[in-house]
Protein backbone atom coordinates (compact mmCIF):
# COMPACT_ATOMS: atom_id res chain seq x y z
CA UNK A 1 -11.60 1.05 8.54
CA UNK A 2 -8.59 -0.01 10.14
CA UNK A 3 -4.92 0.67 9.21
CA UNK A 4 -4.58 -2.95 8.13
CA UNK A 5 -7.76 -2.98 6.16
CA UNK A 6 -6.52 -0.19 4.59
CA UNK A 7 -3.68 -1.36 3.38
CA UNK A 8 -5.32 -4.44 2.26
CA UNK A 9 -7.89 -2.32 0.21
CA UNK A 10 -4.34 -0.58 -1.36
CA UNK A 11 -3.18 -3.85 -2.11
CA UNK A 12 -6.08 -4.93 -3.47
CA UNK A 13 -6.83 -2.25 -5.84
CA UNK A 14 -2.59 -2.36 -7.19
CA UNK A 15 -3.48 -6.14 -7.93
CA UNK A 16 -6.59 -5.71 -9.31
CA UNK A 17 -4.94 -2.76 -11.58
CA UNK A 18 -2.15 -5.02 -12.71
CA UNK A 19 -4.51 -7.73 -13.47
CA UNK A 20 -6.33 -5.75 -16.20
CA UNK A 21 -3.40 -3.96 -17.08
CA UNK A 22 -2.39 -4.39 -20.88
CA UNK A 23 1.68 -4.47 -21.13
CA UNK A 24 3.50 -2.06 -22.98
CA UNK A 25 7.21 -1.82 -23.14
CA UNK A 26 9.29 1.08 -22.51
CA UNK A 27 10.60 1.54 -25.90
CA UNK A 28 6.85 1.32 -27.79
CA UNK A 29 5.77 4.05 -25.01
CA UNK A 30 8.32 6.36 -25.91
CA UNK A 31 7.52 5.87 -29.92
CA UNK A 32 3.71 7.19 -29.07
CA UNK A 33 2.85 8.57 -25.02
CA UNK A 34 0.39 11.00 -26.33
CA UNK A 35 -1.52 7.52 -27.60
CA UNK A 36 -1.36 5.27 -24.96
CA UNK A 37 -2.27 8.82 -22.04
CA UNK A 38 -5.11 9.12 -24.29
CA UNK A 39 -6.31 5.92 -23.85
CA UNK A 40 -5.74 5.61 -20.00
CA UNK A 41 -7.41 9.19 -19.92
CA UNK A 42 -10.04 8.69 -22.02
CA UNK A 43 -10.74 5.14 -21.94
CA UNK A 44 -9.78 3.88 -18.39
CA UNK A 45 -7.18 1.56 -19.82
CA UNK A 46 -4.14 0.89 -17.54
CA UNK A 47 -0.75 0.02 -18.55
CA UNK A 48 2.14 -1.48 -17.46
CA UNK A 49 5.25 -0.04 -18.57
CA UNK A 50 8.43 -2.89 -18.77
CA UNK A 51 11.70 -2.37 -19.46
CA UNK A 52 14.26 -5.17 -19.98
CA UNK A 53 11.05 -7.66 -19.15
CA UNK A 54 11.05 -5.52 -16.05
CA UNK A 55 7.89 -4.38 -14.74
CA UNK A 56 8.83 0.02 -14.07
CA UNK A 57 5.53 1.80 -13.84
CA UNK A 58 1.94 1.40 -14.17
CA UNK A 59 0.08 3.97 -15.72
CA UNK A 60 -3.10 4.07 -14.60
CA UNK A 61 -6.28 6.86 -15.01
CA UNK A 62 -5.99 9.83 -12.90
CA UNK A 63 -8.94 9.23 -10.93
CA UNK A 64 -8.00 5.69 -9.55
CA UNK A 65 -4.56 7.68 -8.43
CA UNK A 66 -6.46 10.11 -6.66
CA UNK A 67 -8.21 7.46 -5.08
CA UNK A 68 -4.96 5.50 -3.65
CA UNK A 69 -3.64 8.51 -2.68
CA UNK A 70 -6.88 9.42 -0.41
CA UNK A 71 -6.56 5.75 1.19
CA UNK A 72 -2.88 6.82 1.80
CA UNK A 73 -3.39 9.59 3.34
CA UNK A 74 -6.51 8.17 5.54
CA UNK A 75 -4.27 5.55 6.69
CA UNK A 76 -1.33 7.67 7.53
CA UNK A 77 -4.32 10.15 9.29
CA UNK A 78 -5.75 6.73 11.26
CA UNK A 79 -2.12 5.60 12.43
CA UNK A 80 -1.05 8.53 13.88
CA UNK A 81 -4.40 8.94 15.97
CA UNK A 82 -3.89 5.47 16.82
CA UNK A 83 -0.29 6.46 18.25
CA UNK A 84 -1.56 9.62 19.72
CA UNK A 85 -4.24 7.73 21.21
CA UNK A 86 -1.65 4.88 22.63
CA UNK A 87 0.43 7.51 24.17
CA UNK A 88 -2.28 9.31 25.93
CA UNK A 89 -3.08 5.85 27.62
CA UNK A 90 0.07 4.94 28.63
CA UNK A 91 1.05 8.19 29.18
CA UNK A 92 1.44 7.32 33.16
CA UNK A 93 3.03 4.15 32.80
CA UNK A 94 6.71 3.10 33.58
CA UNK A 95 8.67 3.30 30.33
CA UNK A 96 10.45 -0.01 31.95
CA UNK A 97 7.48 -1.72 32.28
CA UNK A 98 6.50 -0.59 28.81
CA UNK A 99 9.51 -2.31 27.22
CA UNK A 100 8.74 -5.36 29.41
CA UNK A 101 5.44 -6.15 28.44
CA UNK A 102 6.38 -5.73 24.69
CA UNK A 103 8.96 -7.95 25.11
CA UNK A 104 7.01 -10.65 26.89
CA UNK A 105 4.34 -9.94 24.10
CA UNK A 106 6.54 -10.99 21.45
CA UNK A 107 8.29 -13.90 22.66
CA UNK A 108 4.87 -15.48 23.14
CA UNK A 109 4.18 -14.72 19.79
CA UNK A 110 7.56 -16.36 18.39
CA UNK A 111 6.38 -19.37 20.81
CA UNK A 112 3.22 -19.49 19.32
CA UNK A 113 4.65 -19.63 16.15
CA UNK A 114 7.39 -22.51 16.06
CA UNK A 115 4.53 -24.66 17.70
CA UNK A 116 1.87 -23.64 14.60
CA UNK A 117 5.08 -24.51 12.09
């Protein structure tokens, strides 16, 4: 799984969540949080918390956190070995011609886009 992939799998599971989320506002959480955690612990439910017709917080089970925050933490794990393997292949490059390349690299892309728009 790639770092992109992985952060369309995040985004897809935080859209899927708010999708099935019920709404709750802010001021009915506060008059009972022991009933609505029971019923995203116990029944899977998922909430989204609004203040002011402002989404705040989702409250979601405990077990789909754990499971962003593994997908986090592989895609933090991926880029880094990513850069780390980058570095050790340019390692014995010019830093000049580094920079040039980039450069060259992204104009074509900004070319390549006002011609597509």
């Amino acid at each position: 799984m790639t770092f992109i992939s992985i952060n369309i799998t995040i985004t897809t599971i935080m859209t899927n969540i708010a999708r099935n989320a019920s709404v709750i506002s802010a001021m009915d959480f506060r008059k009972e949080p022991g009933s609505v955690l029971d019923r995203v612990d116990y029944r899977n439910e998922t909430f989204v918390v609004k203040r002011a017709g402002k989404a705040k917080a989702a409250l979601i089970p405990m077990r789909e956190y754990e499971q962003l925050q593994r997908i986090k933490q592989d895609a933090k794990d991926r880029f880094w070995l990513m850069t780390q393997e980058l570095q050790a292949a340019f390692r014995d490059v010019d830093p000049g011609e580094v920079e040039r390349e980039i450069e060259q690299a992204v104009r074509e892309v900004r070319t390549k886009k006002k011609h597509d728009s």
